[in-house]
N, C-alpha and C. Protein backbone atom coordinates (compact mmCIF):
# COMPACT_ATOMS: atom_id res chain seq x y z
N UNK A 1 181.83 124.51 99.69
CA UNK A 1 182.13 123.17 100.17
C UNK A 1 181.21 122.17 99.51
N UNK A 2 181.17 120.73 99.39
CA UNK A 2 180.72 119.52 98.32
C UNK A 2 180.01 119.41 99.64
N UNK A 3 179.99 119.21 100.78
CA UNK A 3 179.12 118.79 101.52
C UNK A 3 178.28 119.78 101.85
N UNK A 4 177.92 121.40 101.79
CA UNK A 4 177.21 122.40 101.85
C UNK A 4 175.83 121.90 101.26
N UNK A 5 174.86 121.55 101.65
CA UNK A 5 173.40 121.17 101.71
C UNK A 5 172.37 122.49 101.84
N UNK A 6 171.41 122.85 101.56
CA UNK A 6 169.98 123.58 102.33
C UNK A 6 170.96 124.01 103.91
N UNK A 7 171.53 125.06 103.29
CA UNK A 7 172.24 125.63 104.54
C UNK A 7 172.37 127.08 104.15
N UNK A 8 171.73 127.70 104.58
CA UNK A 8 171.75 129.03 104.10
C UNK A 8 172.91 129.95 104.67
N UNK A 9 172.68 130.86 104.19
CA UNK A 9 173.85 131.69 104.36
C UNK A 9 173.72 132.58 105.28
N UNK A 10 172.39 133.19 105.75
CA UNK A 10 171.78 133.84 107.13
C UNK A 10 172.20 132.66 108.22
N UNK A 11 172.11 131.38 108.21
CA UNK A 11 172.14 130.30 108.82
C UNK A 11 173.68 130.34 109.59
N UNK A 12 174.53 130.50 108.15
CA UNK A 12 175.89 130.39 109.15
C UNK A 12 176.34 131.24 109.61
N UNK A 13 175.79 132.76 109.15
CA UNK A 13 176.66 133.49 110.07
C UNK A 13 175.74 133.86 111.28
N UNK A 14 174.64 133.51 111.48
CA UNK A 14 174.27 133.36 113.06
C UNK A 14 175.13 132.07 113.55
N UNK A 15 175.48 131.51 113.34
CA UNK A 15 175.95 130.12 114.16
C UNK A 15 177.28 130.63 114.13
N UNK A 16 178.07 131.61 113.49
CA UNK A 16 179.30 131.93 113.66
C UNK A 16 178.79 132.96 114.61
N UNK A 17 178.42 133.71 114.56
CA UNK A 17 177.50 134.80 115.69
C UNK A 17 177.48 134.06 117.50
N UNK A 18 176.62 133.25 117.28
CA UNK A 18 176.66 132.25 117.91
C UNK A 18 178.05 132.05 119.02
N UNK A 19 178.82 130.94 117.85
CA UNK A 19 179.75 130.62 118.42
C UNK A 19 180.76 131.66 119.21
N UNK A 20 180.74 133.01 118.35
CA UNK A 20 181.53 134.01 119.42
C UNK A 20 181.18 134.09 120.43
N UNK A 21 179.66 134.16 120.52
CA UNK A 21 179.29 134.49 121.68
C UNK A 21 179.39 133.50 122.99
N UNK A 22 179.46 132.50 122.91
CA UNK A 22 179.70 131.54 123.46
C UNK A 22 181.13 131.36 123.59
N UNK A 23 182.31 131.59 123.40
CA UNK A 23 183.73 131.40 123.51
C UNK A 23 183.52 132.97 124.61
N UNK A 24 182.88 133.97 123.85
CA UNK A 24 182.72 135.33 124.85
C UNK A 24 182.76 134.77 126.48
N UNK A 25 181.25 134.00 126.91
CA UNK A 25 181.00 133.39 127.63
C UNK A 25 182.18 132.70 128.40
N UNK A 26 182.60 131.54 127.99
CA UNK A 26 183.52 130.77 128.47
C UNK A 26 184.50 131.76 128.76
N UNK A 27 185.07 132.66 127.78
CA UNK A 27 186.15 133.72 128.59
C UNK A 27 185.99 134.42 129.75
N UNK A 28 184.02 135.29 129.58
CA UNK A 28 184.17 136.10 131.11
C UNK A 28 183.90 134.87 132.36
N UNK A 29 183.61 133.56 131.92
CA UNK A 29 183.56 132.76 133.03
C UNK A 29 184.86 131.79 133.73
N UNK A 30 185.79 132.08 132.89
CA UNK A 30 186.89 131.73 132.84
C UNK A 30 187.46 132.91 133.83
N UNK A 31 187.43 134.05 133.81
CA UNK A 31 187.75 134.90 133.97
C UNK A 31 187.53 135.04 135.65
N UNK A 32 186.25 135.16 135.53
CA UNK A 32 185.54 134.80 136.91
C UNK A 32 185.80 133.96 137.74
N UNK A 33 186.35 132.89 137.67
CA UNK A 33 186.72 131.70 138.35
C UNK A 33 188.04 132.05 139.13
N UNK A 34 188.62 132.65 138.20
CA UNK A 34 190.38 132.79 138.08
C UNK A 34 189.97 134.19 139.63
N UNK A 35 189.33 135.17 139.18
CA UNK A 35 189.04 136.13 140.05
C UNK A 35 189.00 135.73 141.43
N UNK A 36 188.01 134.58 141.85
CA UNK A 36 187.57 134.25 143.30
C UNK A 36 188.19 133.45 143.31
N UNK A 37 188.97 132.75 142.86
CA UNK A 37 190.71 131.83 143.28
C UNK A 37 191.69 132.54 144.00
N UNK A 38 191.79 133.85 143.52
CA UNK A 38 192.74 134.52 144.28
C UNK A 38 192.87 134.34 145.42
N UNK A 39 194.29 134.44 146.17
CA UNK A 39 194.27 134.49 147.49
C UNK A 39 193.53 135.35 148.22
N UNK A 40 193.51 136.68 148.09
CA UNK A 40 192.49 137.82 148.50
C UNK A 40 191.29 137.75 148.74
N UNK A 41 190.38 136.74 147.50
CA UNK A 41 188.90 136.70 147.16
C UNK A 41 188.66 135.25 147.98
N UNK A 42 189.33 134.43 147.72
CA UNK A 42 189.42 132.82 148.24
C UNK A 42 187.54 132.39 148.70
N UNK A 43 186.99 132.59 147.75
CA UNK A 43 185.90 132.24 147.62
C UNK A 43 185.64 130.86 146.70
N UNK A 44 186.01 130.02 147.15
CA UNK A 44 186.73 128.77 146.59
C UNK A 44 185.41 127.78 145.53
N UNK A 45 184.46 127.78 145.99
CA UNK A 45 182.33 127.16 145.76
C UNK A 45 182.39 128.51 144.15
N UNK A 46 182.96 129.50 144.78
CA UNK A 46 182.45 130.42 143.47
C UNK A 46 183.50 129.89 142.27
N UNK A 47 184.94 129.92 142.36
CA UNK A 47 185.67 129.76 141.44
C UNK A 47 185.32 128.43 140.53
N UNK A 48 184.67 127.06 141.37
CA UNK A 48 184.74 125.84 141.07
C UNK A 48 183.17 125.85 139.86
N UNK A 49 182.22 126.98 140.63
CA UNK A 49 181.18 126.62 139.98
C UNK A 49 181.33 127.72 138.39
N UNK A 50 182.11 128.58 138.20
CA UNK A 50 182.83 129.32 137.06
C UNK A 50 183.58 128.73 135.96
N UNK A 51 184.17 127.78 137.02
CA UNK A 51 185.12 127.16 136.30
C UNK A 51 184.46 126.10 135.28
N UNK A 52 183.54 125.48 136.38
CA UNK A 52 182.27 124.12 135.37
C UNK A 52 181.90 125.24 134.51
N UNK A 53 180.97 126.68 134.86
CA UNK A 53 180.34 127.17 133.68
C UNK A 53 180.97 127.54 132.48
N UNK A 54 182.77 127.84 132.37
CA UNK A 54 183.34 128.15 131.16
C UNK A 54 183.48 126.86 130.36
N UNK A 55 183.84 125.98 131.06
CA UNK A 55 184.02 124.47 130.50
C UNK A 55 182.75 124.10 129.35
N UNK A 56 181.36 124.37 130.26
CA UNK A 56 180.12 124.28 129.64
C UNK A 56 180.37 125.35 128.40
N UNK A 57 180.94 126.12 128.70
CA UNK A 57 180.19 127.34 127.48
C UNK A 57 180.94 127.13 126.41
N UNK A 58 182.68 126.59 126.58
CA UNK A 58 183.36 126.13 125.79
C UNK A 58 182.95 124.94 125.01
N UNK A 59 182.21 124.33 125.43
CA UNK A 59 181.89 122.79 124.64
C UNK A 59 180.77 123.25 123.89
N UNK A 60 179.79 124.09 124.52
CA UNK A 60 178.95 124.45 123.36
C UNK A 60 179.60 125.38 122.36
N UNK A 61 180.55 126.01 122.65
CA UNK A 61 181.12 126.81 121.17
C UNK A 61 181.95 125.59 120.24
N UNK A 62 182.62 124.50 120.91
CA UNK A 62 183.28 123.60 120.07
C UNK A 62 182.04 122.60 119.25
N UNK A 63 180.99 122.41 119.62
CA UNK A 63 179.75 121.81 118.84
C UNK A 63 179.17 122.46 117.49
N UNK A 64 178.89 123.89 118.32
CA UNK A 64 178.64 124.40 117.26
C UNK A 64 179.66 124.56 116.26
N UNK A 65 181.18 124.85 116.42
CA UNK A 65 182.38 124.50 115.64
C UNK A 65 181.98 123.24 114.49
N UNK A 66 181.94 122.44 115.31
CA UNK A 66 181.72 121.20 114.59
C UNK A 66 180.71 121.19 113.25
N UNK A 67 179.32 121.16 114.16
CA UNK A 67 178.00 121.53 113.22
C UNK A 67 178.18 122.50 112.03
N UNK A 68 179.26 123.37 111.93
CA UNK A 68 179.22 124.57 110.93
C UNK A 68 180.09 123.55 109.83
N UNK A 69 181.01 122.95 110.31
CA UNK A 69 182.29 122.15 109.31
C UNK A 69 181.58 120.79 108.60
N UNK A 70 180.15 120.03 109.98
CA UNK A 70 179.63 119.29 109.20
C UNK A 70 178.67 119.82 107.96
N UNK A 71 178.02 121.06 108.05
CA UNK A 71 176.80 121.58 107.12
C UNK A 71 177.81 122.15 106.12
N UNK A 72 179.11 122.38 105.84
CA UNK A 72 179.75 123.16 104.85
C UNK A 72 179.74 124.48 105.11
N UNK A 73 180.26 124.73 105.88
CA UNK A 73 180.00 126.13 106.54
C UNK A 73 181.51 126.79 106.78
N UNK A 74 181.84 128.07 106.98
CA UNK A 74 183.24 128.59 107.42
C UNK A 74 183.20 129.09 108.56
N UNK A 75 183.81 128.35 109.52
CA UNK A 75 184.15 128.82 110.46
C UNK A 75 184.68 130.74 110.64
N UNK A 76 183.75 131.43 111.32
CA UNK A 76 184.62 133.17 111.35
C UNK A 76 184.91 133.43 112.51
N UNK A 77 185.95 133.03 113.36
CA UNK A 77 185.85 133.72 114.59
C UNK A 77 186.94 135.35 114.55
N UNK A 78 186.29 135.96 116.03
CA UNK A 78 186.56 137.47 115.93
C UNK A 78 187.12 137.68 117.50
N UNK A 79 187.73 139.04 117.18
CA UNK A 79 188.45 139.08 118.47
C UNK A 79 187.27 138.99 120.00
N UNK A 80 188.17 138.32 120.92
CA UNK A 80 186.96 138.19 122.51
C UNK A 80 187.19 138.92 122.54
N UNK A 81 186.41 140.28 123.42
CA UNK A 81 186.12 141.08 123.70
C UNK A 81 186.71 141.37 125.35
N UNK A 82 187.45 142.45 125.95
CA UNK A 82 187.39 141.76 127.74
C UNK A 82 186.43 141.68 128.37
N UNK A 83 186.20 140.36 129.58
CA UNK A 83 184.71 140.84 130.22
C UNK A 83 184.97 141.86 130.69
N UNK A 84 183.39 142.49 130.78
CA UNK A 84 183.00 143.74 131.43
C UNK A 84 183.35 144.57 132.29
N UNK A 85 183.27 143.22 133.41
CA UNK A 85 183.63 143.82 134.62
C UNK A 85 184.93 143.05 135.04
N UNK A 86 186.00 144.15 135.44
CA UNK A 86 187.56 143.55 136.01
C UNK A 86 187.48 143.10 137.61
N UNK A 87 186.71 143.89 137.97
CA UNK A 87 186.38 143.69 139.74
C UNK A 87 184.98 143.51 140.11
N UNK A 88 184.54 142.36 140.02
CA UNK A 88 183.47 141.78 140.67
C UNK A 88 182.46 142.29 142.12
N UNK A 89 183.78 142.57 142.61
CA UNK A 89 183.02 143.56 143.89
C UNK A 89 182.88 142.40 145.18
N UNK A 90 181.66 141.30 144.64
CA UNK A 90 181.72 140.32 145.46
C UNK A 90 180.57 139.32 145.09
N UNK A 91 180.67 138.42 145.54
CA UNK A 91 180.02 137.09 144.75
C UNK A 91 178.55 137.29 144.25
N UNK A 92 177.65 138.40 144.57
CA UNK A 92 176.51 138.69 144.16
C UNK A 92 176.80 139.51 142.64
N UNK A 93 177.32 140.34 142.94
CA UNK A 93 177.94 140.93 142.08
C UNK A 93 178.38 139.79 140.59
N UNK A 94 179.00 138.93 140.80
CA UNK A 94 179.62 138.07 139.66
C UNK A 94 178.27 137.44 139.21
N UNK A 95 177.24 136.89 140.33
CA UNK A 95 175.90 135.79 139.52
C UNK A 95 174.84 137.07 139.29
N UNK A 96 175.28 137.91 139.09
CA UNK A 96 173.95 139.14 138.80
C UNK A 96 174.80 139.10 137.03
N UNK A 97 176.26 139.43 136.98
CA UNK A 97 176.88 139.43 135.70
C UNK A 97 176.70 137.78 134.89
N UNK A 98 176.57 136.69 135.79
CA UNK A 98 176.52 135.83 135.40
C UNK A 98 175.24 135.71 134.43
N UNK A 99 173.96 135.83 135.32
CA UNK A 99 172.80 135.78 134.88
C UNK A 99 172.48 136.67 133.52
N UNK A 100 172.86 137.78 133.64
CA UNK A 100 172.71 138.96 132.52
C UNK A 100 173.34 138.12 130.97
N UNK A 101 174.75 138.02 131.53
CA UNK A 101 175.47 137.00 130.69
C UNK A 101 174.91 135.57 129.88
N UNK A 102 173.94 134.79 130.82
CA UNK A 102 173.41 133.60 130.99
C UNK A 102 172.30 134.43 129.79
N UNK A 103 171.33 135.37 129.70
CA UNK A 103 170.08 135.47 129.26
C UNK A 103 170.41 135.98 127.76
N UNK A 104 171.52 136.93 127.73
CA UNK A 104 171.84 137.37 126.03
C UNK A 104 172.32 136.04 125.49
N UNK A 105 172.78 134.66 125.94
CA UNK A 105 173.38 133.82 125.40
C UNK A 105 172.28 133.03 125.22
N UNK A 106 171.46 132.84 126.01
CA UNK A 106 170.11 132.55 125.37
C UNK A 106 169.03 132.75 124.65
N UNK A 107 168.72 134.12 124.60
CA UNK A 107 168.10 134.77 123.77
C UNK A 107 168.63 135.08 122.05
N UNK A 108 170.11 134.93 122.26
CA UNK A 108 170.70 134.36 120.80
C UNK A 108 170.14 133.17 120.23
N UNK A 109 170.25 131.93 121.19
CA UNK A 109 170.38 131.21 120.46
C UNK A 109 168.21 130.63 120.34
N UNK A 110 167.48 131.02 121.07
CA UNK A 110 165.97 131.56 120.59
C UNK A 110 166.19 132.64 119.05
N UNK A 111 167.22 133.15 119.03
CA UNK A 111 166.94 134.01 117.72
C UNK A 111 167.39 133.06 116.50
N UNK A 112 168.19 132.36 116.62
CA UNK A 112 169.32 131.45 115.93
C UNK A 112 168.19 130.17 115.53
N UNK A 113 167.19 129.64 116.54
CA UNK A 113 166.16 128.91 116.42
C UNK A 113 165.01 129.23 115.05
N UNK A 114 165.06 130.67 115.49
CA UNK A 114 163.44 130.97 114.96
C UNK A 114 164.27 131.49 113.37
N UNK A 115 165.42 131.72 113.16
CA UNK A 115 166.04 131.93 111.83
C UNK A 115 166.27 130.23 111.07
N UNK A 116 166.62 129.48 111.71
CA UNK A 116 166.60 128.49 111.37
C UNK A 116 165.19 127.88 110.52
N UNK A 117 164.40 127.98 111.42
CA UNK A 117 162.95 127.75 111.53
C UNK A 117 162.45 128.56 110.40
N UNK A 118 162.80 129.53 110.05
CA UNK A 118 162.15 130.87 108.61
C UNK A 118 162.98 130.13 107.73
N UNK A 119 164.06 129.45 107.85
CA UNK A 119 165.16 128.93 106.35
C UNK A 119 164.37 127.65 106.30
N UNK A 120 163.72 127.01 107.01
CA UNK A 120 163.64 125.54 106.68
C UNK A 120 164.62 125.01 106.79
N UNK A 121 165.22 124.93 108.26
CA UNK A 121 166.79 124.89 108.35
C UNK A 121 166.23 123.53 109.83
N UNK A 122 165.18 122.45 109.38
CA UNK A 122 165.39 121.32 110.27
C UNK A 122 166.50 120.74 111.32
N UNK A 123 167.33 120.62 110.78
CA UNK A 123 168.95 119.78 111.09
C UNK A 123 169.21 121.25 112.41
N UNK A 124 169.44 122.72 111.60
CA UNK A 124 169.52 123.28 112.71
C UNK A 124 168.78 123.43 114.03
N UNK A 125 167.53 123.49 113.96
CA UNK A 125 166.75 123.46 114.49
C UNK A 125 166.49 122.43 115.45
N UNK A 126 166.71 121.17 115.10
CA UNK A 126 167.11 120.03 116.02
C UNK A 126 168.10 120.09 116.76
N UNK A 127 168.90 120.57 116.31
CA UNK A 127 170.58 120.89 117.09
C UNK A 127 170.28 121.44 118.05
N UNK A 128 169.62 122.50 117.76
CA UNK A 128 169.53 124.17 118.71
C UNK A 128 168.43 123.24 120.24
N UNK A 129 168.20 122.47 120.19
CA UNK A 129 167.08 121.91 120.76
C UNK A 129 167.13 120.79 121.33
N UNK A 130 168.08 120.31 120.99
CA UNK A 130 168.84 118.86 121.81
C UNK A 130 170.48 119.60 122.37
């Protein structure tokens, strides 16, 4: 790409890395929401606050979308994966998967930081951080 700058190539495919993982996210939280909607589960506080967290996880995979198309980068996405768990069990159960969920998606993007940070990859690095 003509606009491809000091963008390394370790650079984008963590941020494509990244971005799966984050659409991952938004799916098992998507998923989750849809679960305690049911008539059966009608845990109504759980579905609403699932529903905000896929929304969230989706906008951070469409940013980073963005950020890869502004640096000259190719977008790779790969098949979602199903979440984990099909039956929740019950609302402890879903924020114990939540949290687990919550910490590999963070600890990516601490890895995604400190790769940035070894490329001299500023611009990313600001991103990852605002």
């Amino acid at each position: 790409s003509q606009v491809r700058q000091n963008y390394h190539q370790d650079c984008e495919a963590a941020v494509n890395q990244q971005i799966n993982l984050e659409l991952y996210a938004f799916y098992v939280h998507l998923s989750m929401s849809y679960y305690f909607d049911r008539d059966d589960e009608a845990l109504k506080n759980f579905a609403k606050y699932f529903l905000h967290q896929s929304h969230e996880e989706h906008e951070h995979a469409e940013k980073l979308m963005k950020l890869q198309n502004q640096r000259g980068g190719c977008i790779l996405l790969q098949d979602i994966k199903k979440p984990y768990r099909d039956d929740l069990e019950n609302g402890l159960t879903a924020m114990e998967c939540a949290l687990h969920l919550e910490k590999n998606v963070n600890q990516s993007l601490l890895e995604l930081h400190k790769l940035a940070t070894e490329k001299n990859d500023a611009h990313l690095c600001d991103f990852i951080e605002t």
